[in-house]
C-alpha atoms as a PDB file:
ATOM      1  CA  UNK A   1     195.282 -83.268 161.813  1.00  0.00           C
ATOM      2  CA  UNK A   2     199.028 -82.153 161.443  1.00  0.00           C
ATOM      3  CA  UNK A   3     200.010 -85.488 159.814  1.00  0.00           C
ATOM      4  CA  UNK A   4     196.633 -86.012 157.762  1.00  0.00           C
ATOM      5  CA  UNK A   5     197.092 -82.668 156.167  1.00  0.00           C
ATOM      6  CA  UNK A   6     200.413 -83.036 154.574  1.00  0.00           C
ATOM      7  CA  UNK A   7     199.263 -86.473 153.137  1.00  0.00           C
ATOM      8  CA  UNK A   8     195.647 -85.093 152.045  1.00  0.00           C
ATOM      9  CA  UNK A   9     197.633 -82.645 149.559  1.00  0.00           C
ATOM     10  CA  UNK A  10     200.342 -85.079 149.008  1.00  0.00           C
ATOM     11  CA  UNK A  11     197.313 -87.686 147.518  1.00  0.00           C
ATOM     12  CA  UNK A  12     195.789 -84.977 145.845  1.00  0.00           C
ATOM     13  CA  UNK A  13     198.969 -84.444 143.667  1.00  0.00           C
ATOM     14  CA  UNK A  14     199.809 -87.575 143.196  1.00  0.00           C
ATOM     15  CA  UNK A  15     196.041 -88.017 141.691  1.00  0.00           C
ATOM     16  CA  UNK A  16     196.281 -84.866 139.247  1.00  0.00           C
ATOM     17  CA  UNK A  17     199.511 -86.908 137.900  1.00  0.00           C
ATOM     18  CA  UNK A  18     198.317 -90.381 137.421  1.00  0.00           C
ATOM     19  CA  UNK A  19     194.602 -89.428 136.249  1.00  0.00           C
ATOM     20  CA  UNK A  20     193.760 -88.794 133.056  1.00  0.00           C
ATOM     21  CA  UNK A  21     192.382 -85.139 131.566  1.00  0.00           C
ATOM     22  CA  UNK A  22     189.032 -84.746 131.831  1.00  0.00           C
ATOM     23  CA  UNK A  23     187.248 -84.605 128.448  1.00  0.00           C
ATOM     24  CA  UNK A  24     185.116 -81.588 127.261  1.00  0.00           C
ATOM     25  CA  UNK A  25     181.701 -81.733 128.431  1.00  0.00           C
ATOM     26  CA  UNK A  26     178.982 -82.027 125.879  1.00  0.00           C
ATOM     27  CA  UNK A  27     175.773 -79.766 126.032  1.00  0.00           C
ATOM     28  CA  UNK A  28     172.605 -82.066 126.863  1.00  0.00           C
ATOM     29  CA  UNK A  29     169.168 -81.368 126.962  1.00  0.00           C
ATOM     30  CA  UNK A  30     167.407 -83.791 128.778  1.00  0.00           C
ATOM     31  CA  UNK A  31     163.738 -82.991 127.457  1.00  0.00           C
ATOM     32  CA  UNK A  32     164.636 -82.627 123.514  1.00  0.00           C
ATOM     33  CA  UNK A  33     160.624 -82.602 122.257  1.00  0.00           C
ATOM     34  CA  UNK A  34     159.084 -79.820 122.219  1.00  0.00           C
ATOM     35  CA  UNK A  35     155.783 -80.961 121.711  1.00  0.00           C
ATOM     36  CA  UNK A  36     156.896 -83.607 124.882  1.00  0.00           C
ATOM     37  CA  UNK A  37     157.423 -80.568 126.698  1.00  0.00           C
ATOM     38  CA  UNK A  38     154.485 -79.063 126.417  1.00  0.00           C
ATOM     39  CA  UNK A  39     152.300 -81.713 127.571  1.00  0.00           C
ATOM     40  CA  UNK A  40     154.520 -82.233 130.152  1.00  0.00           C
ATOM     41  CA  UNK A  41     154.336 -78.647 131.538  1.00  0.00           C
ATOM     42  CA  UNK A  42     150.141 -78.921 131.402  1.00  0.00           C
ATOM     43  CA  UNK A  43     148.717 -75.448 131.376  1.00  0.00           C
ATOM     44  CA  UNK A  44     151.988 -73.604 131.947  1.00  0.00           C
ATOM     45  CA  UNK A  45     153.444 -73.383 128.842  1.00  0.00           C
ATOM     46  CA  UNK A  46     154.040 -69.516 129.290  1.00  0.00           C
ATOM     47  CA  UNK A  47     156.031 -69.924 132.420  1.00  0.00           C
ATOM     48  CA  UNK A  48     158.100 -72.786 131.178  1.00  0.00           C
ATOM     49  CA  UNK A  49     158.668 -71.052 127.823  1.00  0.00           C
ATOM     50  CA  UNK A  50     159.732 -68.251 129.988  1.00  0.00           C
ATOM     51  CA  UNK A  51     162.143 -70.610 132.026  1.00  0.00           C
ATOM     52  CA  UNK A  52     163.676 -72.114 128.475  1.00  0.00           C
ATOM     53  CA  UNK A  53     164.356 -68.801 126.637  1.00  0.00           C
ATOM     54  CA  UNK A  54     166.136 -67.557 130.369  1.00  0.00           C
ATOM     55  CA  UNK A  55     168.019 -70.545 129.998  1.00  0.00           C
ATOM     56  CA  UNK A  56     168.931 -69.397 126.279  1.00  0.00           C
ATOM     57  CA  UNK A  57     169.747 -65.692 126.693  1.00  0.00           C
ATOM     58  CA  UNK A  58     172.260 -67.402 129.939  1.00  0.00           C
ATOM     59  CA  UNK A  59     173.555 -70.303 127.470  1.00  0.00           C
ATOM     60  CA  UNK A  60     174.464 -67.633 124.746  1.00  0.00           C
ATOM     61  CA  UNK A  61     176.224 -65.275 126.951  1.00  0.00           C
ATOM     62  CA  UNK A  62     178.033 -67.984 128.881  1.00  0.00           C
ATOM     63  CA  UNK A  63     179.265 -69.541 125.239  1.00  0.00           C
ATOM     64  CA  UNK A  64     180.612 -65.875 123.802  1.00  0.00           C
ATOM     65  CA  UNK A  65     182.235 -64.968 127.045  1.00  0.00           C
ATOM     66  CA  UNK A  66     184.137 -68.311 126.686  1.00  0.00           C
ATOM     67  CA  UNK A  67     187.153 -68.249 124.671  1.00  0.00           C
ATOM     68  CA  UNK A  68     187.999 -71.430 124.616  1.00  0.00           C
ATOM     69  CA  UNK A  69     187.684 -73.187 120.845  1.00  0.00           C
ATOM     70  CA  UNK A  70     185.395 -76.207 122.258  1.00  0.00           C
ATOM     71  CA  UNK A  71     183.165 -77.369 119.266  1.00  0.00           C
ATOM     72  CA  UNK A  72     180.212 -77.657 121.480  1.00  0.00           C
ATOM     73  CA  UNK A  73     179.800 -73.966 121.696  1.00  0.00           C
ATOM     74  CA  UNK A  74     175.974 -72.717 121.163  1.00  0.00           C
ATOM     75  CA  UNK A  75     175.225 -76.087 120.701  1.00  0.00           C
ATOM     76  CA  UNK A  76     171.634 -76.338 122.773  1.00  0.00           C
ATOM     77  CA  UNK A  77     170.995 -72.275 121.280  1.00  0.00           C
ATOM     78  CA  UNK A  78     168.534 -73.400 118.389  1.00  0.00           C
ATOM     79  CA  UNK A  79     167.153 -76.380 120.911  1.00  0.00           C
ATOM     80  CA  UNK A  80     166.478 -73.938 123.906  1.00  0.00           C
ATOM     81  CA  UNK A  81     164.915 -71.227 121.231  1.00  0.00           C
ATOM     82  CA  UNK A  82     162.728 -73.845 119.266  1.00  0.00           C
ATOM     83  CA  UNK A  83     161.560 -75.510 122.627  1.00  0.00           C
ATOM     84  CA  UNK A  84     160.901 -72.084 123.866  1.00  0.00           C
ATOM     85  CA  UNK A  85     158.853 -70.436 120.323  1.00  0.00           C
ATOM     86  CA  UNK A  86     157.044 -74.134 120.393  1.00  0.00           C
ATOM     87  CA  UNK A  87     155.525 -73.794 124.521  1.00  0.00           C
ATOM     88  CA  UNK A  88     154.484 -70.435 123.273  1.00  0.00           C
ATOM     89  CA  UNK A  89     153.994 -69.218 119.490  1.00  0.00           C
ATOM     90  CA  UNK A  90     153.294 -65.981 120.601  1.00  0.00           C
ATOM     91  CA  UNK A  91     156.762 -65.239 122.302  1.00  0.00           C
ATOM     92  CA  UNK A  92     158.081 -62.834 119.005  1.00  0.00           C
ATOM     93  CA  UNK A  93     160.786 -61.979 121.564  1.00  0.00           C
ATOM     94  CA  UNK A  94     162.407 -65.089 121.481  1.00  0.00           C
ATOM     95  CA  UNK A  95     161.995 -65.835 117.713  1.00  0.00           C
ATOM     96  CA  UNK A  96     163.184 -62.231 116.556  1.00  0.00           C
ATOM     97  CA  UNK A  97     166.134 -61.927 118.946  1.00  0.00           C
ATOM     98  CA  UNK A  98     167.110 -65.430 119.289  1.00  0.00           C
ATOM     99  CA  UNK A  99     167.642 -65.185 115.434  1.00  0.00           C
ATOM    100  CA  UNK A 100     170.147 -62.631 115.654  1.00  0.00           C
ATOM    101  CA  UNK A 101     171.732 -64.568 118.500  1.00  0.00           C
ATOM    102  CA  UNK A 102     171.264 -67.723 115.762  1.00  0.00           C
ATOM    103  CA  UNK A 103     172.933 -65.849 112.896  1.00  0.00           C
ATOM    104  CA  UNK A 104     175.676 -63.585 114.357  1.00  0.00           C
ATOM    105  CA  UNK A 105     179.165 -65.355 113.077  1.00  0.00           C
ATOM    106  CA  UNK A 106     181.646 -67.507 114.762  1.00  0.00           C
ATOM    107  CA  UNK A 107     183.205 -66.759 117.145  1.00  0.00           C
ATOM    108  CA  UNK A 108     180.456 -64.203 118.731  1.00  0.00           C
ATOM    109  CA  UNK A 109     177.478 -66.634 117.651  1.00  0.00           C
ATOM    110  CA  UNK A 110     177.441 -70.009 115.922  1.00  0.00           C
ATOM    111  CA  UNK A 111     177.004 -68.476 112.538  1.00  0.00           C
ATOM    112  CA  UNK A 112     173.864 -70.790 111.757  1.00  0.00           C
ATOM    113  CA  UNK A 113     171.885 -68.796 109.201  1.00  0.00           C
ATOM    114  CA  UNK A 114     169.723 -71.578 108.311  1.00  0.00           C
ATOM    115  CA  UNK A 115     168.508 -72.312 111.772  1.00  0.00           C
ATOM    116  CA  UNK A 116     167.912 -68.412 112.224  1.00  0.00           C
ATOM    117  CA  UNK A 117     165.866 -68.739 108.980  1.00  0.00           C
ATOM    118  CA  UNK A 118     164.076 -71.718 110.717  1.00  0.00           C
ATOM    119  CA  UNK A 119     163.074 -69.998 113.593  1.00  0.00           C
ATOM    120  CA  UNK A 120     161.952 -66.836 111.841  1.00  0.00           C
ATOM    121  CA  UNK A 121     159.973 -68.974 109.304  1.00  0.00           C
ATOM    122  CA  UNK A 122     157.858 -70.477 112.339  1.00  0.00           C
ATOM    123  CA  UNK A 123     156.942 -67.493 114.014  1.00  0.00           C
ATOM    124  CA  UNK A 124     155.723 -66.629 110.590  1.00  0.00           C
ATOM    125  CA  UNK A 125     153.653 -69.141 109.964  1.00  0.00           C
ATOM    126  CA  UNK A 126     151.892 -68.438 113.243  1.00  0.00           C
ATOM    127  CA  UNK A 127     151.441 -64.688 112.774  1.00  0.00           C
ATOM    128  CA  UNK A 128     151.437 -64.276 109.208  1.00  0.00           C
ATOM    129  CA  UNK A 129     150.049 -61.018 109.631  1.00  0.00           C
ATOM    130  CA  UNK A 130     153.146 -59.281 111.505  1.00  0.00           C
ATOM    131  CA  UNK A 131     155.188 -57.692 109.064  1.00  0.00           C
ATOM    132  CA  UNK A 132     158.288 -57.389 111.572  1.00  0.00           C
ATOM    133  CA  UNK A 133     158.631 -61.688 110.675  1.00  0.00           C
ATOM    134  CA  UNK A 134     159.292 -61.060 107.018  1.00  0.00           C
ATOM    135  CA  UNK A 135     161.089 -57.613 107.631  1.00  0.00           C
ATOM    136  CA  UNK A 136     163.715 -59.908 110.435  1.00  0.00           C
ATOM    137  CA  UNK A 137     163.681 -62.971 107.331  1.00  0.00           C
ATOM    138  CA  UNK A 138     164.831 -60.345 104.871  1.00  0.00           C
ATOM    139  CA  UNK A 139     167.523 -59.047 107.249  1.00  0.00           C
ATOM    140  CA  UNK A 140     169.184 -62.068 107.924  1.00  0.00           C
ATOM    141  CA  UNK A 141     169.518 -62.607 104.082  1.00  0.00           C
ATOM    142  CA  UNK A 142     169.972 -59.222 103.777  1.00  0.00           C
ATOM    143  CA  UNK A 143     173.337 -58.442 106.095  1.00  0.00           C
ATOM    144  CA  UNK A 144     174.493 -62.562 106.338  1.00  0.00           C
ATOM    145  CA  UNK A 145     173.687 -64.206 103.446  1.00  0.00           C
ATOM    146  CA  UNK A 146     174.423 -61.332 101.197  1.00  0.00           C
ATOM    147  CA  UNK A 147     171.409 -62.683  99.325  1.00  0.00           C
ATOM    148  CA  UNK A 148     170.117 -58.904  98.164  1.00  0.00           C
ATOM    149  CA  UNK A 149     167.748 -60.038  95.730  1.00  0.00           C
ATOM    150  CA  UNK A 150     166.125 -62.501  98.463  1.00  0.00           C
ATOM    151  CA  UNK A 151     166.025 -59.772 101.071  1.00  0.00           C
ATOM    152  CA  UNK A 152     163.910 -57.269  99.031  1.00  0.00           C
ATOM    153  CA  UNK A 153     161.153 -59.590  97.937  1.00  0.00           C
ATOM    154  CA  UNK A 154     161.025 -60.611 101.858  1.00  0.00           C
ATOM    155  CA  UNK A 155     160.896 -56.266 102.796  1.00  0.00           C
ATOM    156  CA  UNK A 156     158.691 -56.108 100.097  1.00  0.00           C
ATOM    157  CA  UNK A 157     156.169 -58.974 101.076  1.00  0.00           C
ATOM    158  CA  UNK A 158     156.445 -56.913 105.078  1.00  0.00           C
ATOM    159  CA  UNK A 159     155.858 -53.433 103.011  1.00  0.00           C
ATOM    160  CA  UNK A 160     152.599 -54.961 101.925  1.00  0.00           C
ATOM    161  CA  UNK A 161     151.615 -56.421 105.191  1.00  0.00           C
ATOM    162  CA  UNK A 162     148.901 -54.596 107.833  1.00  0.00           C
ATOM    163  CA  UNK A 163     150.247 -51.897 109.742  1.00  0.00           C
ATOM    164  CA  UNK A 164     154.033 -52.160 108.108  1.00  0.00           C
ATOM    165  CA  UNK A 165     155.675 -48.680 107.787  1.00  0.00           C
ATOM    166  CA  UNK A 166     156.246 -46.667 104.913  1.00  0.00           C
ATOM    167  CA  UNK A 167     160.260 -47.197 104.673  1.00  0.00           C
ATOM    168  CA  UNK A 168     159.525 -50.844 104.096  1.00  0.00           C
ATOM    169  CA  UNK A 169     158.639 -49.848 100.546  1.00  0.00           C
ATOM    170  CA  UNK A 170     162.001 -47.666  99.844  1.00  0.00           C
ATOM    171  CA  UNK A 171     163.905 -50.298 101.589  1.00  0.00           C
ATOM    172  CA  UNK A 172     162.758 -53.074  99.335  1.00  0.00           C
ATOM    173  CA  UNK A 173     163.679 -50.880  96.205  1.00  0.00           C
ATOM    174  CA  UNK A 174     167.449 -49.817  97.296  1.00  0.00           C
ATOM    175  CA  UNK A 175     167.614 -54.053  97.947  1.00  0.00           C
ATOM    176  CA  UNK A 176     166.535 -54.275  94.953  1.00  0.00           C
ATOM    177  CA  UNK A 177     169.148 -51.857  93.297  1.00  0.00           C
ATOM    178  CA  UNK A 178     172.194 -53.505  95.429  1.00  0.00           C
ATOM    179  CA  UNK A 179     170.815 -56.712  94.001  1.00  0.00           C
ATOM    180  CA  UNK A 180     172.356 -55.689  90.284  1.00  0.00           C
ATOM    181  CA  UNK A 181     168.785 -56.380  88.737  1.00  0.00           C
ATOM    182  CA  UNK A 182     167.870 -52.843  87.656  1.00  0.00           C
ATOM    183  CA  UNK A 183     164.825 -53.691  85.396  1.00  0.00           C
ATOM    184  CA  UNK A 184     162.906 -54.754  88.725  1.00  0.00           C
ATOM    185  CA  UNK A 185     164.196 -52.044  90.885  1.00  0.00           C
ATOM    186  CA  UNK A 186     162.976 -49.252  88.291  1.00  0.00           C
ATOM    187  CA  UNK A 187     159.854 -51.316  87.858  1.00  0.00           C
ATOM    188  CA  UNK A 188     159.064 -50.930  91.604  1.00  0.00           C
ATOM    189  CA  UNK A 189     160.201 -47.265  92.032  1.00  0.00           C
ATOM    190  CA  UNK A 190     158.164 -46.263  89.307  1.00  0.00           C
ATOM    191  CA  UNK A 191     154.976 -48.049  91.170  1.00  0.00           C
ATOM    192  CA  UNK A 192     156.000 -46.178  94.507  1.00  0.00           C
ATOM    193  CA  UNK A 193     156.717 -43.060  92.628  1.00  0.00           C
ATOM    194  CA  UNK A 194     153.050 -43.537  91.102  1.00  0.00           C
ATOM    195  CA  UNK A 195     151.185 -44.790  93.775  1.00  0.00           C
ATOM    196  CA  UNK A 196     152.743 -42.826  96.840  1.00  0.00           C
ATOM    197  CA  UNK A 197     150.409 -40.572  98.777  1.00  0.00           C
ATOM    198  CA  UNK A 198     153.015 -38.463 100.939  1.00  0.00           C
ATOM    199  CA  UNK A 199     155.651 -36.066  98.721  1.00  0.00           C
ATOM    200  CA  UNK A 200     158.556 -37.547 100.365  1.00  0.00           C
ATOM    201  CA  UNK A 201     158.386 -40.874  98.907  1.00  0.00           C
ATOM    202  CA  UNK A 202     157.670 -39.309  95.491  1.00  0.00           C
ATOM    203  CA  UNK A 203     160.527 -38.086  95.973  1.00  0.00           C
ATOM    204  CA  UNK A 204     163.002 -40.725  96.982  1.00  0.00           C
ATOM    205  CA  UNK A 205     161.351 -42.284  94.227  1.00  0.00           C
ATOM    206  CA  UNK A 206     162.501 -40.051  91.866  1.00  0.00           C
ATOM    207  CA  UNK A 207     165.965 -40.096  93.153  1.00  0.00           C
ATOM    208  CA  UNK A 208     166.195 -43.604  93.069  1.00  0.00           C
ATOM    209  CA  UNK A 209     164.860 -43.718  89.366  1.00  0.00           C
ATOM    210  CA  UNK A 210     167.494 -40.672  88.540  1.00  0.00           C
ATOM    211  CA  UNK A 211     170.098 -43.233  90.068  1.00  0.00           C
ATOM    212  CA  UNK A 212     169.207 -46.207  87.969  1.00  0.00           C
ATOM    213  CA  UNK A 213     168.950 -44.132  84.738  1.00  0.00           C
ATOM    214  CA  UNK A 214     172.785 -43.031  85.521  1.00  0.00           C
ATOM    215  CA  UNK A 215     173.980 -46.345  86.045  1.00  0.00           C
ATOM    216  CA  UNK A 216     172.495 -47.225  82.488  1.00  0.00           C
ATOM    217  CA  UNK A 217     174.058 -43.800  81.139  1.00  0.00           C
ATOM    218  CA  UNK A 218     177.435 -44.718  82.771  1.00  0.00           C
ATOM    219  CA  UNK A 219     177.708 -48.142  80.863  1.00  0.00           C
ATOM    220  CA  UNK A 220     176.521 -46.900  77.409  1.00  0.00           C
ATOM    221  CA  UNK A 221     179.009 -44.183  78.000  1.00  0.00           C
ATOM    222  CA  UNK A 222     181.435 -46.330  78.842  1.00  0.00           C
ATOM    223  CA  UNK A 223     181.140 -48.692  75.811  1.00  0.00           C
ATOM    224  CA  UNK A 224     181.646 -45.394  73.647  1.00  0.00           C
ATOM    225  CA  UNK A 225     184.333 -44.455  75.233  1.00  0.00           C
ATOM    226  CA  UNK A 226     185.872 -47.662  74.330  1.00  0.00           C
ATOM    227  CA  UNK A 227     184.741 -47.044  71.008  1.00  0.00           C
ATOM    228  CA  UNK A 228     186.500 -44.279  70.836  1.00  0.00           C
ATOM    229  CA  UNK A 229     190.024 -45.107  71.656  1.00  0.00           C
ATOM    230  CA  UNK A 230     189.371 -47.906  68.885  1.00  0.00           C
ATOM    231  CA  UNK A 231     188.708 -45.170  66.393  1.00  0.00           C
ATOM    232  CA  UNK A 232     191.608 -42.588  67.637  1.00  0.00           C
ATOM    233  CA  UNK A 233     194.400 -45.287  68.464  1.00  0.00           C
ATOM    234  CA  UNK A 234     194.291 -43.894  71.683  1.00  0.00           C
ATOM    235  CA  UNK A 235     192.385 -43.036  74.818  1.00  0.00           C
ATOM    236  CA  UNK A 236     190.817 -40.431  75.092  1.00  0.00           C
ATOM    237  CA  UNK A 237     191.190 -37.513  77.521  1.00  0.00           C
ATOM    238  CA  UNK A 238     188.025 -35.477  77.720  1.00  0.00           C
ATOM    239  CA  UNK A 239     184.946 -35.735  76.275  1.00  0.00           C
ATOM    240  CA  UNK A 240     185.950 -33.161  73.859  1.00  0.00           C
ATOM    241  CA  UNK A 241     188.134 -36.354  72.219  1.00  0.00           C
ATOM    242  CA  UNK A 242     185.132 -38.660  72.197  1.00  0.00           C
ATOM    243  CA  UNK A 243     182.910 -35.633  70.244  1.00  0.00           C
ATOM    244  CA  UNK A 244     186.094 -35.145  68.060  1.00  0.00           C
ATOM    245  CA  UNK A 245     186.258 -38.635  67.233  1.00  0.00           C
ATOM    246  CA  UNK A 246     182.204 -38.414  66.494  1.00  0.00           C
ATOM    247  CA  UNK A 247     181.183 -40.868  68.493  1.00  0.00           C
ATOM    248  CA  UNK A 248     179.364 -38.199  70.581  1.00  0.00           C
ATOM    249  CA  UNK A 249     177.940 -35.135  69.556  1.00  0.00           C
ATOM    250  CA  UNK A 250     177.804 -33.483  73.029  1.00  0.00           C
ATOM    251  CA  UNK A 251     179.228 -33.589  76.338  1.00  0.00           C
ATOM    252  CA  UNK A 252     176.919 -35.918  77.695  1.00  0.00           C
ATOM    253  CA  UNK A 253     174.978 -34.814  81.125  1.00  0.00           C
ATOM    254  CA  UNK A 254     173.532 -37.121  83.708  1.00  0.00           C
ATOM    255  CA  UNK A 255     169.401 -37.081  84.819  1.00  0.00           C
ATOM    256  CA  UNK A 256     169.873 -34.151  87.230  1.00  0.00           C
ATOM    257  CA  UNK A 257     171.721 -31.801  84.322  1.00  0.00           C
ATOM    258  CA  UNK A 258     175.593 -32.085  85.771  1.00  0.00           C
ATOM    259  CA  UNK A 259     178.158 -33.844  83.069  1.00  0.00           C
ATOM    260  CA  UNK A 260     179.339 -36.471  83.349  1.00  0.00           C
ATOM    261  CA  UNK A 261     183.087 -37.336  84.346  1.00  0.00           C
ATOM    262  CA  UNK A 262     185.760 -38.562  82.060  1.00  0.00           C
ATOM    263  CA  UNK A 263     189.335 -39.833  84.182  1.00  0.00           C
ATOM    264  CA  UNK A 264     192.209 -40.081  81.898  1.00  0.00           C
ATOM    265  CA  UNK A 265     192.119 -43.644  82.012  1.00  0.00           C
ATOM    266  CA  UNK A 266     188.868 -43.795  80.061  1.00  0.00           C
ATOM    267  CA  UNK A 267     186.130 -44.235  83.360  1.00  0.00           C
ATOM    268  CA  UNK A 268     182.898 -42.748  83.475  1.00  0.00           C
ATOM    269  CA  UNK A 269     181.684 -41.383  86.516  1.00  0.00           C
ATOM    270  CA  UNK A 270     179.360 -38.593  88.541  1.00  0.00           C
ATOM    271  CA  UNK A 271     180.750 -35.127  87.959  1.00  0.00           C
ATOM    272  CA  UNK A 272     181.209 -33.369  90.732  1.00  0.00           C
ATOM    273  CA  UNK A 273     178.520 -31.754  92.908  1.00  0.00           C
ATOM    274  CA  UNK A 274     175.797 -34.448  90.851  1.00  0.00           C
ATOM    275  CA  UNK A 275     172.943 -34.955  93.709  1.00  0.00           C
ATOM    276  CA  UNK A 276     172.877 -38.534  92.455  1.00  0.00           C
ATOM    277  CA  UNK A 277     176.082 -39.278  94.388  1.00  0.00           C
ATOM    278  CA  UNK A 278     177.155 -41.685  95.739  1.00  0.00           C
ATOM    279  CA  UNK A 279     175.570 -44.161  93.227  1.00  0.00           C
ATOM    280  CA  UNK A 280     174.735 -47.873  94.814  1.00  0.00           C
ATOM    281  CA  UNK A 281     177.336 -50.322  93.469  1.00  0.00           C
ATOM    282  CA  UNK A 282     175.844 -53.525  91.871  1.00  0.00           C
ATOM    283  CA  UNK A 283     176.097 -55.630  88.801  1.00  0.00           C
ATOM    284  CA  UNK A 284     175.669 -54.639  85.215  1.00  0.00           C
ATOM    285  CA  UNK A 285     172.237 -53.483  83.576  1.00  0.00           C
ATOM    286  CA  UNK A 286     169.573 -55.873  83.256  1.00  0.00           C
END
C-alpha cells in the first residue's frame, strides 16, 4: 500500500499531462418525438409530461447558474417544453412559464422569442378559448420584440375572449398609443369610452382620448411655431411672439384647459400641473 500509493498519484499526473482536454458535452435527448413519446408512455402521458417539464424547470436553472460561455446552453429547453405541452395539451403551466423561460435574453435565458411564440401559439390552438394564451403572445411581443402594434391586437383579441378581465381592453389601447398609430388607438378608446358599462373605464377612456388629442395639438403647434421664427427671423420666446407674429391668435390651451408650454428653444410641451402628464412617447400622428 505504501509503495502503490505514491505511484497511483504519480500515474494520475502523468495522465492529466499527456491526455488531451475533454471536449464540451453536448445536450442529448434520447427520445426527440413527441408524438413517439406519447405512445411510448401508453396511458401516462400526465405523469411523464410531469417528469419532462421537472426535467425542464432543473435544465433551465442548471444552464443560468452556469457561467461558463458553452454554446450548448438551454439547448434541450424548447425540446423538454414541446415534449412536455405535446404528452399533455392541457399543462398551461408549462406553455405559459416555459415561454418566459424561452424568451428571457442571453445570458439569463436563450433569448429565443420565436420558439416562445411557438409554444404559446400551441397551447392556443388547443384552448382557444383562454384568453391568458393571447394575453402571454402579446407580452412576449410586447416587452421582447418591442413589436407594440403586434402586442395590442393580441391583448385585444384576449379582451374579447370569455371570462378575460376588464384591463385587457385599456391595455390594448395604451399598446396601441405606444405603437405611434394614433388613428387606431382613438378609434378604440372612443368604442371603450362608448360601450363601457362601469364609470372607471369611461373614464380612462377619456383620459386616454384627452392624451391623443394633445399629442395632435403638440405637433400642429409645433409646425407654427416653426412658422413663426420663419416670419420673425427669429425664435420665438413665448407664445406672446407667436400671437405677435399672427400666426396664433391666442395662447393656445391643451384638452383639460392648462396652456400649453413654450421652451426658449421653440418645443411644445404640457404646462405644468396638465393632468394629461406624462404623455406616452410614440411616433408622429397618423
Amino acid at each position: 500500500m505504501v509503495l502503490l500509493l505514491p505511484a497511483v498519484i504519480g500515474l494520475q499526473v502523468w495522465r492529466d499531462r499527456v491526455t488531451p482536454p475533454a471536449t464540451e458535452a453536448v445536450p442529448m435527448l434520447w427520445v426527440q418525438s413527441p408524438e413517439l413519446a406519447r405512445r411510448m408512455t401508453l396511458s401516462f402521458d400526465d405523469i411523464a409530461a410531469d417528469i419532462y417539464w421537472m426535467r425542464a424547470v432543473v435544465h433551465y436553472g442548471g444552464e443560468r447558474r452556469n457561467e461558463s460561455a458553452a454554446r450548448h446552453r438551454y439547448a434541450l429547453l424548447y425540446p423538454l417544453l414541446d415534449m412536455t405541452t405535446t404528452l399533455d395539451p392541457s399543462f398551461d403551466v408549462a406553455a405559459r412559464l416555459g415561454a418566459i423561460f424561452l424568451s428571457e435574453g442571453y445570458p439569463g435565458g436563450p433569448g429565443r422569442i420565436d420558439q416562445a411564440l411557438a409554444l404559446l401559439e400551441k397551447g392556443q390552438r388547443h384552448a382557444p378559448d383562454r384568453w391568458q394564451y393571447a394575453h402571454d403572445i402579446g407580452f412576449v411581443y410586447y416587452w421582447w420584440a418591442k413589436d407594440y402594434a403586434t402586442a395590442a391586437k393580441h391583448f385585444r383579441h384576449a379582451s374579447e375572449l370569455p371570462d378575460a378581465p376588464n384591463w385587457l381592453k385599456t391595455l390594448a389601447g395604451t399598446t396601441l398609443i405606444q405603437s405611434g398609430d394614433r388613428q387606431a388607438a382613438r378609434a378604440m378608446w372612443s368604442e371603450l369610452g362608448a360601450s363601457a358599462d362601469v364609470e372607471w373605464l369611461r373614464r380612462t377612456a377619456d383620459y386616454r382620448l384627452g392624451q391623443l388629442r394633445a399629442l395632435d395639438d403638440i405637433d400642429a403647434l409645433t409646425t407654427r411655431v416653426e412658422q413663426a421664427r420663419q416670419r420673425l427671423g427669429r425664435m420665438p420666446q413665448s407664445w406672446a411672439d407667436v400671437i405677435a407674429a399672427r400666426i396664433l391668435p391666442a395662447v393656445p390651451t391643451d384638452p383639460t384647459g392648462v396652456p400649453y408650454s413654450l421652451s426658449d428653444s421653440g418645443v411644445v410641451t404640457l404646462g405644468a400641473g396638465s393632468s394629461l402628464a406624462p404623455l406616452p412617447v410614440i411616433g408622429s400622428a397618423k
